[in-house]
N, C-alpha and C. Protein backbone atom coordinates (compact mmCIF):
# COMPACT_ATOMS: atom_id res chain seq x y z
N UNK A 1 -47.96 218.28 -9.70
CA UNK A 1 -48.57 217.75 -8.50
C UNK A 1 -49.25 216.41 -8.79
N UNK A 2 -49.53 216.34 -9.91
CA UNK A 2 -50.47 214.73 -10.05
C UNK A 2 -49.29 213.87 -10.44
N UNK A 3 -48.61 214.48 -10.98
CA UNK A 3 -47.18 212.98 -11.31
C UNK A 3 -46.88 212.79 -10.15
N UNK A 4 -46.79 213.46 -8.90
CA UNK A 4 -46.36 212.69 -7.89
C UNK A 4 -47.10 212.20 -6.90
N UNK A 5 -48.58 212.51 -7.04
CA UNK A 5 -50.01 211.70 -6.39
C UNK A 5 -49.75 210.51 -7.30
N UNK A 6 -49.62 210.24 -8.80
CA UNK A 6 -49.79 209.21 -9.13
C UNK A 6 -48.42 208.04 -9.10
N UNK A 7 -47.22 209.11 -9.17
CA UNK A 7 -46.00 207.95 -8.31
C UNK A 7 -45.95 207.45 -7.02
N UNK A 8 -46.54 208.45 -6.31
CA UNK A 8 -47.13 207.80 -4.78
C UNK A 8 -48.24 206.51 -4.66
N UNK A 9 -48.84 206.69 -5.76
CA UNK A 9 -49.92 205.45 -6.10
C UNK A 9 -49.40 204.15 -6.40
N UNK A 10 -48.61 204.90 -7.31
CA UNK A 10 -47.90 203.47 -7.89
C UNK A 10 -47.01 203.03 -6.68
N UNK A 11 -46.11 203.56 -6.10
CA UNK A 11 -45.43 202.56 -5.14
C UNK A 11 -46.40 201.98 -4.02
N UNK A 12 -47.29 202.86 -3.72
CA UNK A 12 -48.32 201.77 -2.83
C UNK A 12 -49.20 200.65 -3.46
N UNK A 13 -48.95 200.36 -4.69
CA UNK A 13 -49.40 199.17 -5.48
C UNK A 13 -48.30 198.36 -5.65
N UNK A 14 -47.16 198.59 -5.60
CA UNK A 14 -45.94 197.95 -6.05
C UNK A 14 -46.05 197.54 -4.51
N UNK A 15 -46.05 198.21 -3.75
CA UNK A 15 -45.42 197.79 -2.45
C UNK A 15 -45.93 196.47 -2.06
N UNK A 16 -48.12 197.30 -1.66
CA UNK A 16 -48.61 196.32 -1.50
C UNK A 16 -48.49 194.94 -2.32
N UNK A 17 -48.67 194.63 -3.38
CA UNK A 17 -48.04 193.76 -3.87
C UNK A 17 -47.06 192.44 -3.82
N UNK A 18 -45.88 193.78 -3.14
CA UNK A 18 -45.14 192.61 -2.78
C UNK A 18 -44.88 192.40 -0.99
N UNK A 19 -45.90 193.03 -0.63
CA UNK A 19 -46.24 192.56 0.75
C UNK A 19 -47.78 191.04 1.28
N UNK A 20 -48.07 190.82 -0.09
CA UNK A 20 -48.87 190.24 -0.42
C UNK A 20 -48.62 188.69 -0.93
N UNK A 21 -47.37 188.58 -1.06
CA UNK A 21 -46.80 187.69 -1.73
C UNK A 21 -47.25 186.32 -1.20
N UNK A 22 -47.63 185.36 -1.87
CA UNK A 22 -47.91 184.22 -0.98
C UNK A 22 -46.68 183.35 -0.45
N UNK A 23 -46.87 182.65 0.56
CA UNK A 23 -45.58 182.45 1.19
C UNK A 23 -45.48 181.07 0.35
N UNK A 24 -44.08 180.43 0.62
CA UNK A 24 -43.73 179.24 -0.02
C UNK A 24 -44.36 177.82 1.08
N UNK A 25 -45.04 176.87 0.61
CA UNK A 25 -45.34 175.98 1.08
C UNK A 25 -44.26 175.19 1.48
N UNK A 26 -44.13 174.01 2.79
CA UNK A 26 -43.14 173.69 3.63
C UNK A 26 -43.08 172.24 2.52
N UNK A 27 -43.94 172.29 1.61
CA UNK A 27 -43.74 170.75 0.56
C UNK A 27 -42.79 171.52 -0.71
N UNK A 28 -43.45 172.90 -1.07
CA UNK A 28 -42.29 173.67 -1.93
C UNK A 28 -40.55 173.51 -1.18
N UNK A 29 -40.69 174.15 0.02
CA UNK A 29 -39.42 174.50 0.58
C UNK A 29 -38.43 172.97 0.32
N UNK A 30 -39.17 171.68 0.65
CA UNK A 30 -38.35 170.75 1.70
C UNK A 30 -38.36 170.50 -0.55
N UNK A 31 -38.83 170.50 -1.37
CA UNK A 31 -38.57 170.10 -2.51
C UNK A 31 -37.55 170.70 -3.28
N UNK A 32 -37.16 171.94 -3.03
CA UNK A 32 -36.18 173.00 -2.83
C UNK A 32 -34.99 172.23 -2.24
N UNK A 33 -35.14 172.24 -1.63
CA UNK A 33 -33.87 171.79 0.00
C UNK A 33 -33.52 170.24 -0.94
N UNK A 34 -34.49 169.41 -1.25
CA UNK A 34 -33.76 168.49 -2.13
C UNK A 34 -33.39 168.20 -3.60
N UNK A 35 -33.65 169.68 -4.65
CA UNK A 35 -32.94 169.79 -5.45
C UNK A 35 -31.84 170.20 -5.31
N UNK A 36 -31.79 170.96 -4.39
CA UNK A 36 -30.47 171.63 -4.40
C UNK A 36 -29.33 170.80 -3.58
N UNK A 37 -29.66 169.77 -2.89
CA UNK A 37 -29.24 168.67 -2.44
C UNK A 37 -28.55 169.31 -1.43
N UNK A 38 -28.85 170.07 -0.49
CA UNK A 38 -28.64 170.98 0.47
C UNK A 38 -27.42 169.80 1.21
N UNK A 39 -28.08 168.57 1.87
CA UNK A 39 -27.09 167.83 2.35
C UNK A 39 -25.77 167.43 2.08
N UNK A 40 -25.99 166.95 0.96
CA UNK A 40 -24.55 166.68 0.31
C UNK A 40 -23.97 167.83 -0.14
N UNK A 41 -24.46 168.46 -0.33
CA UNK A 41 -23.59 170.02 -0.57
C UNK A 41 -22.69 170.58 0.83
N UNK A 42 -23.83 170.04 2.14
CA UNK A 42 -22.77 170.76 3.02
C UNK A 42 -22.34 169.84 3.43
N UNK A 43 -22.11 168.73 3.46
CA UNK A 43 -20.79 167.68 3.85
C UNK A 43 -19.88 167.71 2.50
N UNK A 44 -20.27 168.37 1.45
CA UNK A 44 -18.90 168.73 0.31
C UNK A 44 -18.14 169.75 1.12
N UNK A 45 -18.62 170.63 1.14
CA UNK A 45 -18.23 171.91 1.73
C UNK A 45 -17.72 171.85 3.00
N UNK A 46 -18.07 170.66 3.67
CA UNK A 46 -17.36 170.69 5.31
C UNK A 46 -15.72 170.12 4.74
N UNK A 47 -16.19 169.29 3.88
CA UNK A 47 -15.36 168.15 3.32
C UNK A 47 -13.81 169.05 2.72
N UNK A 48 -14.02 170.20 2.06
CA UNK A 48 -13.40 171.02 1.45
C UNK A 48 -13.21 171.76 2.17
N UNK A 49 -13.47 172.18 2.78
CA UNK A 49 -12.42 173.12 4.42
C UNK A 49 -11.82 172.82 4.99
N UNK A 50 -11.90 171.03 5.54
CA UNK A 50 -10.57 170.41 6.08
C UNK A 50 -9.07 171.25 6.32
N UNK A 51 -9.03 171.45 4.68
CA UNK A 51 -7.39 172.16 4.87
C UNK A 51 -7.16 173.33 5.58
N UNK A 52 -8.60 174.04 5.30
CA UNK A 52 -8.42 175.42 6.26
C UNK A 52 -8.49 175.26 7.57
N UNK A 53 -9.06 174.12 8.00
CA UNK A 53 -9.16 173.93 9.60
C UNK A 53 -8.20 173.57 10.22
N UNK A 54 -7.17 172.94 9.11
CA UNK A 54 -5.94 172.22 9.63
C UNK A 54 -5.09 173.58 9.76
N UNK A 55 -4.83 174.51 8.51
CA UNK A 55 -4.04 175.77 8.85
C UNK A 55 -4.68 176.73 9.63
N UNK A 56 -6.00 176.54 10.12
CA UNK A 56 -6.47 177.62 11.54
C UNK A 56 -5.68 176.50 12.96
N UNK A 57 -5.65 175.56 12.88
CA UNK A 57 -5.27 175.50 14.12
C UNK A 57 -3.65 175.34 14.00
N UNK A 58 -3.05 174.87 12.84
CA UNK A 58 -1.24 175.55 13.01
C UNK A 58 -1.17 176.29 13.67
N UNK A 59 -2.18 177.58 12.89
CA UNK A 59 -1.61 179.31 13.16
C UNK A 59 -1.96 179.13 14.58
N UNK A 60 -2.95 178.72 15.13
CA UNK A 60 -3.91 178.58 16.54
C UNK A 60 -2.42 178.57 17.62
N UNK A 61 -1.94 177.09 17.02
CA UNK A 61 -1.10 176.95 17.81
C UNK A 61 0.64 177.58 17.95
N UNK A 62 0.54 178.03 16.70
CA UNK A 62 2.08 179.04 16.48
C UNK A 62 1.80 180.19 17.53
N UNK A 63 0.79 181.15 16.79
CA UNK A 63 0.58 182.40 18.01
C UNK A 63 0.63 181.92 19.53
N UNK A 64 0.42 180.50 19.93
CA UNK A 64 0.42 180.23 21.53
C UNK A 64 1.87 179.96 21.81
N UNK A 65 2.36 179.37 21.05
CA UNK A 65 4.36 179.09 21.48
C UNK A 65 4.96 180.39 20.58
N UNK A 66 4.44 181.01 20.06
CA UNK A 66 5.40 182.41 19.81
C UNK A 66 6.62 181.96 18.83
N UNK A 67 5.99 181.24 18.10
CA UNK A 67 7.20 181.11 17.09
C UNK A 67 6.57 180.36 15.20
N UNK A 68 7.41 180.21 14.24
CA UNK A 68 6.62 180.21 13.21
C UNK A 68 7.00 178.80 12.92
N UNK A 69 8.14 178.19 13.19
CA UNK A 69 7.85 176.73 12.97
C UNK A 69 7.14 176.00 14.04
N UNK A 70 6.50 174.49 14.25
CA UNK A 70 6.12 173.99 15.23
C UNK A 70 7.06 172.99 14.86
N UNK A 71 7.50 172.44 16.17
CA UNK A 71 8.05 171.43 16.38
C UNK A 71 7.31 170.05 16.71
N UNK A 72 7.45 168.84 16.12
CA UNK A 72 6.85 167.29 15.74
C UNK A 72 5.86 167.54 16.79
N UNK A 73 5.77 167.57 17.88
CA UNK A 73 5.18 167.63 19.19
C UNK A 73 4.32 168.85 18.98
N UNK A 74 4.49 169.94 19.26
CA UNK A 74 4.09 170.72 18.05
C UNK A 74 2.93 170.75 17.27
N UNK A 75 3.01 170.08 16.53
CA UNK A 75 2.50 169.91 15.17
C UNK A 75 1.35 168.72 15.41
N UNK A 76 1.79 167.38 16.35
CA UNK A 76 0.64 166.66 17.12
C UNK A 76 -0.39 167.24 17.63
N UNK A 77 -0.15 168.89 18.71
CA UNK A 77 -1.18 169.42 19.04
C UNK A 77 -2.07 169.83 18.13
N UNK A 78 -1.51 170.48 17.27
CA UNK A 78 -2.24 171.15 16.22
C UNK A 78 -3.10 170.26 15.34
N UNK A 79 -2.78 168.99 15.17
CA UNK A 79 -3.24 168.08 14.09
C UNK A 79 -3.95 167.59 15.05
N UNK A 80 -4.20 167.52 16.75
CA UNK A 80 -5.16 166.84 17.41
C UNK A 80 -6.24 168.44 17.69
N UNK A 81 -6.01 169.72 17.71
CA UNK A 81 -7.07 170.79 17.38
C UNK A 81 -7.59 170.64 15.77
N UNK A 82 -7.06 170.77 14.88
CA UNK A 82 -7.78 170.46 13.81
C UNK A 82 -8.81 169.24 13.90
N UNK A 83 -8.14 168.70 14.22
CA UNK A 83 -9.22 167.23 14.21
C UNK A 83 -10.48 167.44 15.72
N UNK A 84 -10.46 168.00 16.01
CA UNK A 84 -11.90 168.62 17.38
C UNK A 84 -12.48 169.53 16.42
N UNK A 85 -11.54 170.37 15.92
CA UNK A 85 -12.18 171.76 14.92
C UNK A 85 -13.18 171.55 13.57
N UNK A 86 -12.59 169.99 13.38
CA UNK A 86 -13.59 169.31 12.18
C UNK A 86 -14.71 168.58 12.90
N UNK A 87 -14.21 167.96 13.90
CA UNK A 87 -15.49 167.26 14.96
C UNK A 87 -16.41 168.18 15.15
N UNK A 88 -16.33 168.96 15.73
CA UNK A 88 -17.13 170.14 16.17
C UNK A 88 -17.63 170.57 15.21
N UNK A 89 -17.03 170.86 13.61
CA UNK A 89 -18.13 171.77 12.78
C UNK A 89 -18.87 170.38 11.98
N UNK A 90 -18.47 168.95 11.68
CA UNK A 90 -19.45 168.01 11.64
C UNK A 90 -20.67 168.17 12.84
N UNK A 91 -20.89 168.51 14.18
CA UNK A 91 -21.47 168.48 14.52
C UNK A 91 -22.48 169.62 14.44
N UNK A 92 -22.02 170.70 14.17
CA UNK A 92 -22.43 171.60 13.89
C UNK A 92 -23.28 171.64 12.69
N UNK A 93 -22.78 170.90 11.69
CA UNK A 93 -23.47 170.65 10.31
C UNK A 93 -24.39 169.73 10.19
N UNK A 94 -24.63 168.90 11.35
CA UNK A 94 -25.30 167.68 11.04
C UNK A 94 -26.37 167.98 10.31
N UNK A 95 -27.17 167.35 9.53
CA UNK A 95 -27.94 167.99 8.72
C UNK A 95 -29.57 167.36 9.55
N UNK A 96 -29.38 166.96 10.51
CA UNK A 96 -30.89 166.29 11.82
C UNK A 96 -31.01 168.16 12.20
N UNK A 97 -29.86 168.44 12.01
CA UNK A 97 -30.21 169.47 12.79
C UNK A 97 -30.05 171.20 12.28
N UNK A 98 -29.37 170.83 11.07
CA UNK A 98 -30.00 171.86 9.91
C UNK A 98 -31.05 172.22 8.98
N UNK A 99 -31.63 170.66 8.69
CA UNK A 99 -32.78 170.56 7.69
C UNK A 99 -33.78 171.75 8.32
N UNK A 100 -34.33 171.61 9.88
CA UNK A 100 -35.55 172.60 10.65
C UNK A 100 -34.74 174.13 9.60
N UNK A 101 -33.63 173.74 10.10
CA UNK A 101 -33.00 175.72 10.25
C UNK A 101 -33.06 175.99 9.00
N UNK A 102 -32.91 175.62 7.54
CA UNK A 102 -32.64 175.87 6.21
C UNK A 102 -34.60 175.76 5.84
N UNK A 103 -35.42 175.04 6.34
CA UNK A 103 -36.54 174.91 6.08
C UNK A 103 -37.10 175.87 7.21
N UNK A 104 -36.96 176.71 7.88
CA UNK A 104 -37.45 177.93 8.25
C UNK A 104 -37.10 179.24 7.95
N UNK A 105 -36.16 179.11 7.43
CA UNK A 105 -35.41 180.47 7.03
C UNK A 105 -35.78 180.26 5.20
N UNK A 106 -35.65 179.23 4.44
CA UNK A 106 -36.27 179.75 2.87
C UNK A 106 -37.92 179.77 3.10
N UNK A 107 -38.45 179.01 3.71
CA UNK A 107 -39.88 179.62 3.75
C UNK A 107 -40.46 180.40 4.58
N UNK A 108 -39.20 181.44 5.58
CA UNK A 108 -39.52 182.90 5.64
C UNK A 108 -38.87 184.10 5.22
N UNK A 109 -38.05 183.39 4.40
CA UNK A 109 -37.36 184.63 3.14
C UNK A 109 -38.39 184.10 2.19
N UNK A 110 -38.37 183.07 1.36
CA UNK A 110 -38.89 183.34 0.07
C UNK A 110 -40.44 183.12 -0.13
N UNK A 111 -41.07 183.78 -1.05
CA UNK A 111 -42.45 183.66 -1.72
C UNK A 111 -42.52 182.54 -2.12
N UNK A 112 -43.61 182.02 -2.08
CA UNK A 112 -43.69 180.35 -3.14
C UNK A 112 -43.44 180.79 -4.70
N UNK A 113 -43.45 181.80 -5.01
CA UNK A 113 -42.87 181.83 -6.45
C UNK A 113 -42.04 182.03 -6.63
N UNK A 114 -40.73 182.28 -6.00
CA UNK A 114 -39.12 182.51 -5.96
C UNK A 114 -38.94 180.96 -5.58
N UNK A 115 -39.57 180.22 -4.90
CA UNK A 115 -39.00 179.15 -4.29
C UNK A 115 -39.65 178.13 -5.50
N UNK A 116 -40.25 178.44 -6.42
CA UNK A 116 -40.58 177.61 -7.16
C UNK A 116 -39.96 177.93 -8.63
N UNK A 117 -39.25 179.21 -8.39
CA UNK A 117 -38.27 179.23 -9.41
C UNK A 117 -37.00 179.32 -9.18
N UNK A 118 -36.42 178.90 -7.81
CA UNK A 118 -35.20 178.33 -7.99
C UNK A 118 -35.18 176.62 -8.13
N UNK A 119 -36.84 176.38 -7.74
CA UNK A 119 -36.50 174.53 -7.75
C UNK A 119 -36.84 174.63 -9.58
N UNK A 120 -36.91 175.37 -10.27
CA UNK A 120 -36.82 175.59 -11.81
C UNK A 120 -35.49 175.60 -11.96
N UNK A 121 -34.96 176.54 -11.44
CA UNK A 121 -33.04 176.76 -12.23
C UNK A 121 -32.08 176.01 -11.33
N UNK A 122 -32.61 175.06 -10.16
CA UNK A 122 -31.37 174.11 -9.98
C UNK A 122 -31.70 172.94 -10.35
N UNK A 123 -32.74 172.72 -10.92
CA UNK A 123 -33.51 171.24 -11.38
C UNK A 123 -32.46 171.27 -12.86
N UNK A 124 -31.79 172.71 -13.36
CA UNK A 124 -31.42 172.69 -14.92
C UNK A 124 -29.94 172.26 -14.53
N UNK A 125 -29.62 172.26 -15.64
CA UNK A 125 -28.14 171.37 -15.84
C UNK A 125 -27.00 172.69 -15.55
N UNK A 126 -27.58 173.85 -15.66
CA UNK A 126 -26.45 175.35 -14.96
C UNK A 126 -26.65 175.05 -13.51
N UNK A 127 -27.87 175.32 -13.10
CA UNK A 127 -28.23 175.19 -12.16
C UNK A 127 -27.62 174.20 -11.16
N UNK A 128 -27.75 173.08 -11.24
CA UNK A 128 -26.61 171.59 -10.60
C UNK A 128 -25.84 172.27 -10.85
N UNK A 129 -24.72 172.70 -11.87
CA UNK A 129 -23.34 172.98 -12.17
C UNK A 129 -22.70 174.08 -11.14
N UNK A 130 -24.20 174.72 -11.20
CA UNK A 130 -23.50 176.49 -9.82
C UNK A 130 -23.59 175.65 -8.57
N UNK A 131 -24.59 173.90 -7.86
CA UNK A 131 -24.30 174.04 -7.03
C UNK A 131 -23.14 172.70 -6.70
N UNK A 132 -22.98 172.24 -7.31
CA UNK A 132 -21.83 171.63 -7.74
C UNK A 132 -19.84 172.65 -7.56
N UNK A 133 -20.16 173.36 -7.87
CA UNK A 133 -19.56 174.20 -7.35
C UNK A 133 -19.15 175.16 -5.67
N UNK A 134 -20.08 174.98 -5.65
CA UNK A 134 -20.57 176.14 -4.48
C UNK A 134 -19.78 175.49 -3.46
N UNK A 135 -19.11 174.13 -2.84
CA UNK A 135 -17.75 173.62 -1.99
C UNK A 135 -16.32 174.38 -2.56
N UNK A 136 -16.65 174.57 -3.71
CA UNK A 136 -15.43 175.21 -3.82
C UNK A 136 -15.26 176.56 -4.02
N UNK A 137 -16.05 176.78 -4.04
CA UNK A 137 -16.28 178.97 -3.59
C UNK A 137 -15.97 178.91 -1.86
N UNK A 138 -16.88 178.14 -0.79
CA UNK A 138 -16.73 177.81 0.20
C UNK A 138 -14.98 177.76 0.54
N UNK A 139 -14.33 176.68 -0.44
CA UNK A 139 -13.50 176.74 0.11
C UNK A 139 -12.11 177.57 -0.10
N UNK A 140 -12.16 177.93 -1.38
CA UNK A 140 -11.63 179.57 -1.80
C UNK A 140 -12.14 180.47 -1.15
N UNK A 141 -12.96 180.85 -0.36
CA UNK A 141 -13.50 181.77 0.55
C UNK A 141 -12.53 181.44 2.16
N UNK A 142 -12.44 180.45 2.27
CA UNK A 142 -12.11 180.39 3.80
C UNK A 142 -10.91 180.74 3.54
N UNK A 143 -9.65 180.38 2.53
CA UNK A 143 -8.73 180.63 2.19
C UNK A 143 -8.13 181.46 2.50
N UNK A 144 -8.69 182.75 2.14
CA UNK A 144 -9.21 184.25 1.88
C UNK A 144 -8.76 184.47 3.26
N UNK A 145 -9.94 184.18 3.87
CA UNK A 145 -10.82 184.45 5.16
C UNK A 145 -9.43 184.09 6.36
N UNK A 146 -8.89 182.67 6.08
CA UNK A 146 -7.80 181.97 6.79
C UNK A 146 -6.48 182.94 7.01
N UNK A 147 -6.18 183.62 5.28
CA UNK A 147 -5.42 184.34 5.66
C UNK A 147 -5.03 185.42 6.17
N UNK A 148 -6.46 186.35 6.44
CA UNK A 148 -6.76 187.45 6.66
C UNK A 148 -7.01 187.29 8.10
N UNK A 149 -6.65 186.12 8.91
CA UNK A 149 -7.42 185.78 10.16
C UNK A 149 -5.25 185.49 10.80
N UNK A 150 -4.79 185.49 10.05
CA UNK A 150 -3.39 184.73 10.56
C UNK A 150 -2.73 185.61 10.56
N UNK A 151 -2.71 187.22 9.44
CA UNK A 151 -2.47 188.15 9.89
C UNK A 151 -3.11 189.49 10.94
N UNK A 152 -4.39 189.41 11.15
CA UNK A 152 -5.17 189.25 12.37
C UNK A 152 -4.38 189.03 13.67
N UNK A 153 -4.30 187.85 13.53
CA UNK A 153 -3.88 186.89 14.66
C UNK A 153 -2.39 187.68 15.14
N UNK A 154 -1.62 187.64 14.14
CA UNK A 154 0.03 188.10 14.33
C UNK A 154 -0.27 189.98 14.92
N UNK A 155 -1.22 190.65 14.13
CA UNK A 155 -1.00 191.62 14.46
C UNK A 155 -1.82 191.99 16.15
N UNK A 156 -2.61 191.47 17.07
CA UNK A 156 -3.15 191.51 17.96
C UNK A 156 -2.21 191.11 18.84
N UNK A 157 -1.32 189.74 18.70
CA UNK A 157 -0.50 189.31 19.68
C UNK A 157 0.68 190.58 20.06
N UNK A 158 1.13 190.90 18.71
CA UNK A 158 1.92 192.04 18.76
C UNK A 158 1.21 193.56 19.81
N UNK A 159 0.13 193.84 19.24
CA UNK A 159 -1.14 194.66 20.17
C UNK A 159 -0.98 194.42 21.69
N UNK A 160 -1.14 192.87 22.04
CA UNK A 160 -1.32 192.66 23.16
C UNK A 160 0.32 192.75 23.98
N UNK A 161 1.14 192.64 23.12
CA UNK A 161 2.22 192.63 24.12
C UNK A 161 2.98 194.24 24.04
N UNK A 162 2.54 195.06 23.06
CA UNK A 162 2.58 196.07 23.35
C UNK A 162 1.97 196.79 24.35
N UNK A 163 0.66 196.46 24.62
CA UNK A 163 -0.23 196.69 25.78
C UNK A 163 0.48 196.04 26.86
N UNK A 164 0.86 195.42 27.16
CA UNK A 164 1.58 194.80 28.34
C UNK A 164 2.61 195.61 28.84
N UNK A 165 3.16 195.71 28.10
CA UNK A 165 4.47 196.54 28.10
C UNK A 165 4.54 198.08 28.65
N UNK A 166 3.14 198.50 28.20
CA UNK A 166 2.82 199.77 28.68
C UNK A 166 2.46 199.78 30.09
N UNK A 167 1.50 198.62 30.29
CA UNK A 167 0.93 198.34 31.66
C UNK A 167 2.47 198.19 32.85
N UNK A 168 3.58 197.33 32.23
CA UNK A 168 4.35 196.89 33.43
C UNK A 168 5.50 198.30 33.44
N UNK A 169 5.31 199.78 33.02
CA UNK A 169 5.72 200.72 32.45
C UNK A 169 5.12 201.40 33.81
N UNK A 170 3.87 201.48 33.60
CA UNK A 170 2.80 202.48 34.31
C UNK A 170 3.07 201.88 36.00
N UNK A 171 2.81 200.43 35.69
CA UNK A 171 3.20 199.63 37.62
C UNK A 171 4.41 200.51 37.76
N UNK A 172 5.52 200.27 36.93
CA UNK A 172 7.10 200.09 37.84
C UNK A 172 6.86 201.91 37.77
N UNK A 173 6.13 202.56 37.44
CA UNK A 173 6.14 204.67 37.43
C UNK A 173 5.29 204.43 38.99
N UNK A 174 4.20 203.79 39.27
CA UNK A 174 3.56 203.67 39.96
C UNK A 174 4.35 203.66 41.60
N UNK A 175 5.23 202.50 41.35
CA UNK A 175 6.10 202.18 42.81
C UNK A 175 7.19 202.91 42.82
């Protein structure tokens, strides 16, 4: 009975503890945000998806003409959706209008002592190197993501015209 009055103790010291944590200062955070060079990291990373944006809107536009080559004309649409699809996530990324969002969200996730020990391990030469990297996890991720979205794509159209099929089944039983 007392080992578990005194493990009950202990997690309400552990807990409190880390409910206690002091928060990270907005001069910690924004010093954070520019080791890690948050900006140029995500115009790398927009920069390095390009290709996936260009093969989301191929596929975009194959599943709409129902066929797997596009024809020159074709292929204009698609290369004028890719190019809105990159407009749009530049705008999306602008960093006027990410800096607020990345500087409210680490200094209400992290403690000033997590946030003062990652501006420790990306200030180090691993540290740069993981985020130096991190456009190209991004863009091996969408890859992934691209292709898992194109067979997606193929198998729903198929879905949907099976559903159709049932529907103009049920009308013509209907009349």
């Amino acid at each position: 009975m007392k080992t578990i009055k005194y493990l009950i103790c202990g997690l309400i010291c552990c807990s409190a503890n880390l409910s206690f944590a002091a928060p990270a200062t907005a001069q910690d955070v924004d010093k954070l945000i520019s080791v890690m060079n948050l900006n140029q990291l995500m115009q790398d990373t927009l920069k390095q998806l390009r290709p996936q944006l260009d093969q989301q809107a191929y596929v975009i536009v194959q599943s709409v003409v129902r066929h797997e080559s596009l024809s020159p004309q074709e292929q204009v649409i698609a290369n004028q959706l890719a190019d809105k699809l990159y407009t749009q996530s530049q705008k999306m990324l602008a960093w006027d209008k990410l800096k607020p969002v990345y500087s409210k969200i680490y200094g209400d996730v992290f403690s000033a002592e997590e946030v003062k020990a990652q501006i420790d391990f990306y200030s180090s030469s691993v540290g740069q190197s993981i985020l130096q990297k991190t456009p190209l996890v991004a863009q091996e991720t969408m890859k992934i993501m691209n292709d898992q979205l194109s067979s997606v794509m193929q198998t729903s159209q198929q879905d949907f015209e099976d559903i159709a099929k049932q529907l103009n089944e049920l009308k013509k039983k209907a009349n």
